[in-house]
Protein backbone atom coordinates (compact mmCIF):
# COMPACT_ATOMS: atom_id res chain seq x y z
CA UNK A 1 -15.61 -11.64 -19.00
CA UNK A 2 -13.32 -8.92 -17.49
CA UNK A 3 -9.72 -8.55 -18.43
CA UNK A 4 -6.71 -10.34 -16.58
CA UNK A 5 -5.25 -7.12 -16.22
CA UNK A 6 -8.24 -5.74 -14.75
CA UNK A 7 -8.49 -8.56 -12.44
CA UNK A 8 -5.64 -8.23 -11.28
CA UNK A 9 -5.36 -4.58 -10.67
CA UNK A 10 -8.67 -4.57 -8.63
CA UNK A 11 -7.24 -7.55 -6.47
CA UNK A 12 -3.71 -6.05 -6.57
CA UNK A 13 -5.34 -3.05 -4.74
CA UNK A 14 -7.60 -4.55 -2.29
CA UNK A 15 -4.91 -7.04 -1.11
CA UNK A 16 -1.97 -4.51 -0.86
CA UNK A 17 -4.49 -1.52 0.37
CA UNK A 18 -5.80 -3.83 3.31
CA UNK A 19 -2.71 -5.10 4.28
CA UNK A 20 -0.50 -2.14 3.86
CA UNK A 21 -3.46 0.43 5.39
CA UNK A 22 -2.85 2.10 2.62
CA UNK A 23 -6.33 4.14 1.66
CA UNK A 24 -5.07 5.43 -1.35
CA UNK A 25 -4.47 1.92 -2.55
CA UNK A 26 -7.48 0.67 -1.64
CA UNK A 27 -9.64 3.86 -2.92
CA UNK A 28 -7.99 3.88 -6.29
CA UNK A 29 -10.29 0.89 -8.40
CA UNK A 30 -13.95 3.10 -7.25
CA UNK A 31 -16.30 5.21 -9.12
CA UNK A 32 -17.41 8.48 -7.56
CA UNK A 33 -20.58 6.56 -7.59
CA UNK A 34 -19.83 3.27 -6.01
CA UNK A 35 -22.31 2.09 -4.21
CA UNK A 36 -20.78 -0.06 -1.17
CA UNK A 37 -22.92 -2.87 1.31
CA UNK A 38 -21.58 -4.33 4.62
CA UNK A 39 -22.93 -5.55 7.93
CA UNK A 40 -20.87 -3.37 9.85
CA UNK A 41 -21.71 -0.36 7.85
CA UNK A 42 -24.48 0.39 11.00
CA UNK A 43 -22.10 0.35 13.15
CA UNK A 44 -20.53 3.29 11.50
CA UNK A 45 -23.40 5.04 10.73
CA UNK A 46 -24.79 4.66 14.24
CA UNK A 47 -28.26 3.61 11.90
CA UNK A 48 -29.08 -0.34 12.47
CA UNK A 49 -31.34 -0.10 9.22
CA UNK A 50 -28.53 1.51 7.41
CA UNK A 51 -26.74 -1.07 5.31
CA UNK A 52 -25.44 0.62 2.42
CA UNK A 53 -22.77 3.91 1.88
CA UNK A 54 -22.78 5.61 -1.47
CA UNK A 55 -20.31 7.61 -2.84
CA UNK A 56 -16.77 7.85 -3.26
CA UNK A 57 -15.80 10.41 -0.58
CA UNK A 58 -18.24 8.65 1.84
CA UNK A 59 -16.54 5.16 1.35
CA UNK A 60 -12.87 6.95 1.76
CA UNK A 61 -14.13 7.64 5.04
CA UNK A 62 -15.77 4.42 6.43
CA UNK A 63 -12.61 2.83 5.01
CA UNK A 64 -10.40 5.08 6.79
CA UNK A 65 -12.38 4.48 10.28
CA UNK A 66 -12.25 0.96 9.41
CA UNK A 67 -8.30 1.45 9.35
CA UNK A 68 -8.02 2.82 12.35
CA UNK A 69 -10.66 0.65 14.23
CA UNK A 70 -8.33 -2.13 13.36
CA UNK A 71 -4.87 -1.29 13.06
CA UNK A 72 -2.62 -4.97 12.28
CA UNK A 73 -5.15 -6.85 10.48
CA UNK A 74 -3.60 -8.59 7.86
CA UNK A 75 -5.93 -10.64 5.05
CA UNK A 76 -5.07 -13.37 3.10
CA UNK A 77 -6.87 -13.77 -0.47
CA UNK A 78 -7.52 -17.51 -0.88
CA UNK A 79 -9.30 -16.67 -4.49
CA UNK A 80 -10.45 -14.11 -6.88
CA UNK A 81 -13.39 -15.71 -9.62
CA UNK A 82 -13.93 -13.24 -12.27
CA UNK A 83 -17.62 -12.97 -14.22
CA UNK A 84 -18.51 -11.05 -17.02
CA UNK A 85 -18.69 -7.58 -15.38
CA UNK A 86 -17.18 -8.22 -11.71
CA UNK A 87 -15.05 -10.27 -9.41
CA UNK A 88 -15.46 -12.17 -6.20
CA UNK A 89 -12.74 -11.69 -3.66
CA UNK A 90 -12.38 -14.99 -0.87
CA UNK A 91 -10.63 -14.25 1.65
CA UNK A 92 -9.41 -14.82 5.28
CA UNK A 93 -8.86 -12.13 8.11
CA UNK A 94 -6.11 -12.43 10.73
CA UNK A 95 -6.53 -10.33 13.71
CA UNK A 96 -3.42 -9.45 15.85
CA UNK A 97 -5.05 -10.40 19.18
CA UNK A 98 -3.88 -14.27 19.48
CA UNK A 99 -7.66 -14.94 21.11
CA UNK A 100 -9.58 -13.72 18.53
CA UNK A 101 -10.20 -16.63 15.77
CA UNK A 102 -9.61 -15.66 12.27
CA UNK A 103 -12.74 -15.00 9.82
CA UNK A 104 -13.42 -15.40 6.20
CA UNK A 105 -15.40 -13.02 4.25
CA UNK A 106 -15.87 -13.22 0.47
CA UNK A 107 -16.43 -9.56 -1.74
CA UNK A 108 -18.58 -8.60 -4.71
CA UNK A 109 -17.38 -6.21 -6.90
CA UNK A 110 -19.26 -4.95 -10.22
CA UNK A 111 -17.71 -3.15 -12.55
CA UNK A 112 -18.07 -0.50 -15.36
CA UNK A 113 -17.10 -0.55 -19.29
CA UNK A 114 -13.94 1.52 -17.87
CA UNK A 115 -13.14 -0.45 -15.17
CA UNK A 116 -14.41 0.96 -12.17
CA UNK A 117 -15.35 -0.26 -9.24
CA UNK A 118 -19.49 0.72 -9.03
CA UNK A 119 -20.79 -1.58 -6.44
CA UNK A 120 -19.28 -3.29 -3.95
CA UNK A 121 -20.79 -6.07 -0.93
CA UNK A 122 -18.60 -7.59 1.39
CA UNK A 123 -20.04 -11.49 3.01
CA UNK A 124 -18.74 -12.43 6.04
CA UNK A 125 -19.16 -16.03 8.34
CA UNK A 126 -22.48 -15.88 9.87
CA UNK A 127 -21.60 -15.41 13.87
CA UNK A 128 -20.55 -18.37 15.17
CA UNK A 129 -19.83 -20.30 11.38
């Protein structure tokens, strides 16, 4: 099982990274390696069979685009569940345009012996759930 302090650095970071747009924050928990999975990662790649970005310096980036893509979303973690080498993140997403309807997404994280973040899938609503 992974440490409470490690727990709660790697959801201190994605909660105050996210909602402070702060990459640095949110950057600081990954391996050079990481290895990170999203449905929108085609989007950003342009590539609709591209699901996957690996590498530190290429996840800085999709998170930065991400940043600016959506500046005032806020997130709201509703739960963190820790295994024996990762956590699960639940959590909700606020948009700052009134129309569009919040959405919850839930991430994976697996981690090294040291601590870092190696993998890393984010889960979202299926459209229309």
């Amino acid at each position: 099982m992974l440490d409470d302090a490690t727990v709660s650095r790697l959801a201190w970071c994605w909660d105050e990274g996210w909602n402070r747009g702060d990459l640095d924050t949110i950057m600081a928990p990954f391996a050079t390696d990481v290895v990170f999975s999203s449905p929108f990662v085609p989007r950003f790649t342009g590539d609709p069979e591209r699901t996957t970005i690996e590498g530190a310096e290429a996840l800085r980036a999709y998170i930065d685009a991400a940043l600016r893509r959506s500046p005032g979303i806020r997130y709201t973690l509703d739960a963190t569940y820790a295994g024996t080498d990762g956590i699960v993140l639940v959590y909700r997403c606020h948009y700052p345009d009134p129309e569009r309807p919040d959405k919850a997404g839930a991430d994976s994280m697996r981690v090294d012996a040291s601590g870092r973040v190696v993998e890393w899938h984010c889960h979202y609503e299926p459209p229309g759930g």
